[in-house]
C-alpha atoms as a PDB file:
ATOM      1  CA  UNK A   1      81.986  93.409 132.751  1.00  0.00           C
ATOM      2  CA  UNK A   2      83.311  96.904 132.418  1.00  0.00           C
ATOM      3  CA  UNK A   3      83.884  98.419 128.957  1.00  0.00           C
ATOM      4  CA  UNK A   4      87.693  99.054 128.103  1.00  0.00           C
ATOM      5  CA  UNK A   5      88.414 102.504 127.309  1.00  0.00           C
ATOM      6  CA  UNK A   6      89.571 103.284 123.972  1.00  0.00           C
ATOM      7  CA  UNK A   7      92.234 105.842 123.838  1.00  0.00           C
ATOM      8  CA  UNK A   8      91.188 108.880 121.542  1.00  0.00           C
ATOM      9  CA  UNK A   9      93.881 111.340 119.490  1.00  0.00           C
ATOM     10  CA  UNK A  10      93.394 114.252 117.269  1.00  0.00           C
ATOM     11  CA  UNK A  11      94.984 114.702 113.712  1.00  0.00           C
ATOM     12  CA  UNK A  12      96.622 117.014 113.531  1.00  0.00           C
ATOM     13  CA  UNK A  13      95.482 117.697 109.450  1.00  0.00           C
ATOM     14  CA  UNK A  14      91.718 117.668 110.323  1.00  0.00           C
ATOM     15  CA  UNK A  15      91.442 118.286 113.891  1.00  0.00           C
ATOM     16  CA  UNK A  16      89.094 114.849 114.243  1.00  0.00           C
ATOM     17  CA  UNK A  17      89.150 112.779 117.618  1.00  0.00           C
ATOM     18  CA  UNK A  18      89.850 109.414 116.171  1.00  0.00           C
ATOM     19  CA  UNK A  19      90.716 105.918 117.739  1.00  0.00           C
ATOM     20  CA  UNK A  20      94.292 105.942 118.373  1.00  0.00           C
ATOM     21  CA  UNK A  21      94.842 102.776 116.078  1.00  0.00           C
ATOM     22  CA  UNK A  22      93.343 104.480 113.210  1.00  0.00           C
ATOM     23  CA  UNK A  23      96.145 106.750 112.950  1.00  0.00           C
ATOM     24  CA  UNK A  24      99.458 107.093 112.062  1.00  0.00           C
ATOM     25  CA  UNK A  25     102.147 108.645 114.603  1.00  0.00           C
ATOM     26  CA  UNK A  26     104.905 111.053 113.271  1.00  0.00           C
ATOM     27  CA  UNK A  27     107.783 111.206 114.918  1.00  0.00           C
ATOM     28  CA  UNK A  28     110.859 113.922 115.641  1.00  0.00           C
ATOM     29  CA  UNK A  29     113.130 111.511 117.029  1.00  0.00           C
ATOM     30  CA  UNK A  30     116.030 113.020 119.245  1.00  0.00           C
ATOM     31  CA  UNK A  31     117.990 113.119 116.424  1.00  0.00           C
ATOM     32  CA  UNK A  32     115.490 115.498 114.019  1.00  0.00           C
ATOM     33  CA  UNK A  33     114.480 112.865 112.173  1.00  0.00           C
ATOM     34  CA  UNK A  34     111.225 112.571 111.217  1.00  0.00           C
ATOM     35  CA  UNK A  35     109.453 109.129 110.496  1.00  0.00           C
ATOM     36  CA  UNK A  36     106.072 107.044 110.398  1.00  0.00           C
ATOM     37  CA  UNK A  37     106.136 105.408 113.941  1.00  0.00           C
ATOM     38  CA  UNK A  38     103.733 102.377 113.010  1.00  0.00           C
ATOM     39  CA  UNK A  39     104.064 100.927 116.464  1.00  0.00           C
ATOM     40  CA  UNK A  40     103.278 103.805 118.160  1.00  0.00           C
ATOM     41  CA  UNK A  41     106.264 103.539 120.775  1.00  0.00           C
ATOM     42  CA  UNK A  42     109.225 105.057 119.522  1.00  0.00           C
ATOM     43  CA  UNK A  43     110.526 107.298 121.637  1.00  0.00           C
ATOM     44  CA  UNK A  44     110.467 111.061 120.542  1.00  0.00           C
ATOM     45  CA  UNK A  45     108.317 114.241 119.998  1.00  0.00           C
ATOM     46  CA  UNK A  46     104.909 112.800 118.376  1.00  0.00           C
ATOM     47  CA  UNK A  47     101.804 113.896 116.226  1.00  0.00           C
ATOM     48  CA  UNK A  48      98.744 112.045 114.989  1.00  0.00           C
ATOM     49  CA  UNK A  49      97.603 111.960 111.548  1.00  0.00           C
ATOM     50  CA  UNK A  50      95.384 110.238 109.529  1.00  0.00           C
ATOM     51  CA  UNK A  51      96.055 107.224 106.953  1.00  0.00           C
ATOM     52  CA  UNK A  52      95.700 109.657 103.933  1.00  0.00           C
ATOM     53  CA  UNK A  53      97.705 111.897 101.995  1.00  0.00           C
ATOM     54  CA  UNK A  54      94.799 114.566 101.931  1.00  0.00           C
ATOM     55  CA  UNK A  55      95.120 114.993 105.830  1.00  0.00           C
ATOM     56  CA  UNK A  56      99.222 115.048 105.528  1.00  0.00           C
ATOM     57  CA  UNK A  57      98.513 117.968 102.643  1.00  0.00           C
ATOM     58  CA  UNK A  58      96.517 119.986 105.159  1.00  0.00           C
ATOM     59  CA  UNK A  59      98.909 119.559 108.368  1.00  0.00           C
ATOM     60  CA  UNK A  60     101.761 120.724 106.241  1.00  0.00           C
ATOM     61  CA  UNK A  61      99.986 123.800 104.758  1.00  0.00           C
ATOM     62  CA  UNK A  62      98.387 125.177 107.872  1.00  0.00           C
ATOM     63  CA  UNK A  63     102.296 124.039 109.316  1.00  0.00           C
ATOM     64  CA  UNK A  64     100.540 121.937 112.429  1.00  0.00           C
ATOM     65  CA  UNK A  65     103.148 118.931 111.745  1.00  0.00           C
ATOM     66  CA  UNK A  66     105.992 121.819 112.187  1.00  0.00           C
ATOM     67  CA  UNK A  67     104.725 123.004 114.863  1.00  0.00           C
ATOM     68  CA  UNK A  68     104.031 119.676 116.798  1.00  0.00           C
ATOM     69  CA  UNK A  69     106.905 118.486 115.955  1.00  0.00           C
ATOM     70  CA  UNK A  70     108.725 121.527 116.535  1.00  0.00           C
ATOM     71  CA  UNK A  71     110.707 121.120 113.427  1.00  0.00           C
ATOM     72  CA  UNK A  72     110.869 122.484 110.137  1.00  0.00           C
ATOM     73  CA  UNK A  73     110.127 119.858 107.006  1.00  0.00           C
ATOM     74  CA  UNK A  74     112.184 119.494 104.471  1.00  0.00           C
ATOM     75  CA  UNK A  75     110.690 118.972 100.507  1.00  0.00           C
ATOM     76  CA  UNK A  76     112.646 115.863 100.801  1.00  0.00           C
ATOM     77  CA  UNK A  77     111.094 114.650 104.330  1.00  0.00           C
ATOM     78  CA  UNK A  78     107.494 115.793 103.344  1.00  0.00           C
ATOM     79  CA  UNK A  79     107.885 113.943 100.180  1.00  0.00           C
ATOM     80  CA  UNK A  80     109.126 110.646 101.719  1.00  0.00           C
ATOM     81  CA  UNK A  81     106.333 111.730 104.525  1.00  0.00           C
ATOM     82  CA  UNK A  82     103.989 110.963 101.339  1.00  0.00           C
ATOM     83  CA  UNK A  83     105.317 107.503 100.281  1.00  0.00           C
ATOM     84  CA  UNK A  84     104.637 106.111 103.702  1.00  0.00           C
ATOM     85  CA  UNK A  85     100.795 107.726 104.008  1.00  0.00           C
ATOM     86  CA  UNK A  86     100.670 105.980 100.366  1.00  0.00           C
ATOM     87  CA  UNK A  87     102.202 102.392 101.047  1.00  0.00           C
ATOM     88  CA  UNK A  88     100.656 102.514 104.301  1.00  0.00           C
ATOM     89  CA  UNK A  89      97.432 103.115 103.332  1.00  0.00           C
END
């Protein structure tokens, strides 16, 4: 029986080729907002990142999450950005 591919993402806050379900999607949806996509399927512009708060830290300081996203965070949206990693994790 042939082996079912697993599909493979990078975060974007340690630059590590992970599983796709073992990260989190962040998402710019078409109205600038940016959320935790748990599901994976919301529609919008998309980066991965891992289920911790020190990978979030690092994507925001070397600005990849801006710069995937192609938007500019907010103190407020990188702070709620935190909540989620923490709940989620």
């Amino acid at each position: 029986m042939k082996q079912k591919k697993i599909p493979m993402r990078m975060c974007v806050g340690c630059r590590e080729m992970k599983p796709k379900r073992e990260l989190v999607r962040l998402v710019a949806d078409p109205e600038g907002i940016i959320r935790m996509d748990l599901t994976g399927k919301v529609s919008g512009r998309g980066a991965y990142l891992c289920r911790n708060e020190q990978c979030l830290d690092r994507a925001i300081k070397i600005r990849a999450v801006q710069h995937a996203l192609e938007k500019d965070l907010t103190q407020e949206e990188i702070e709620r950005l935190r909540e989620e990693i923490r709940a989620d994790a």
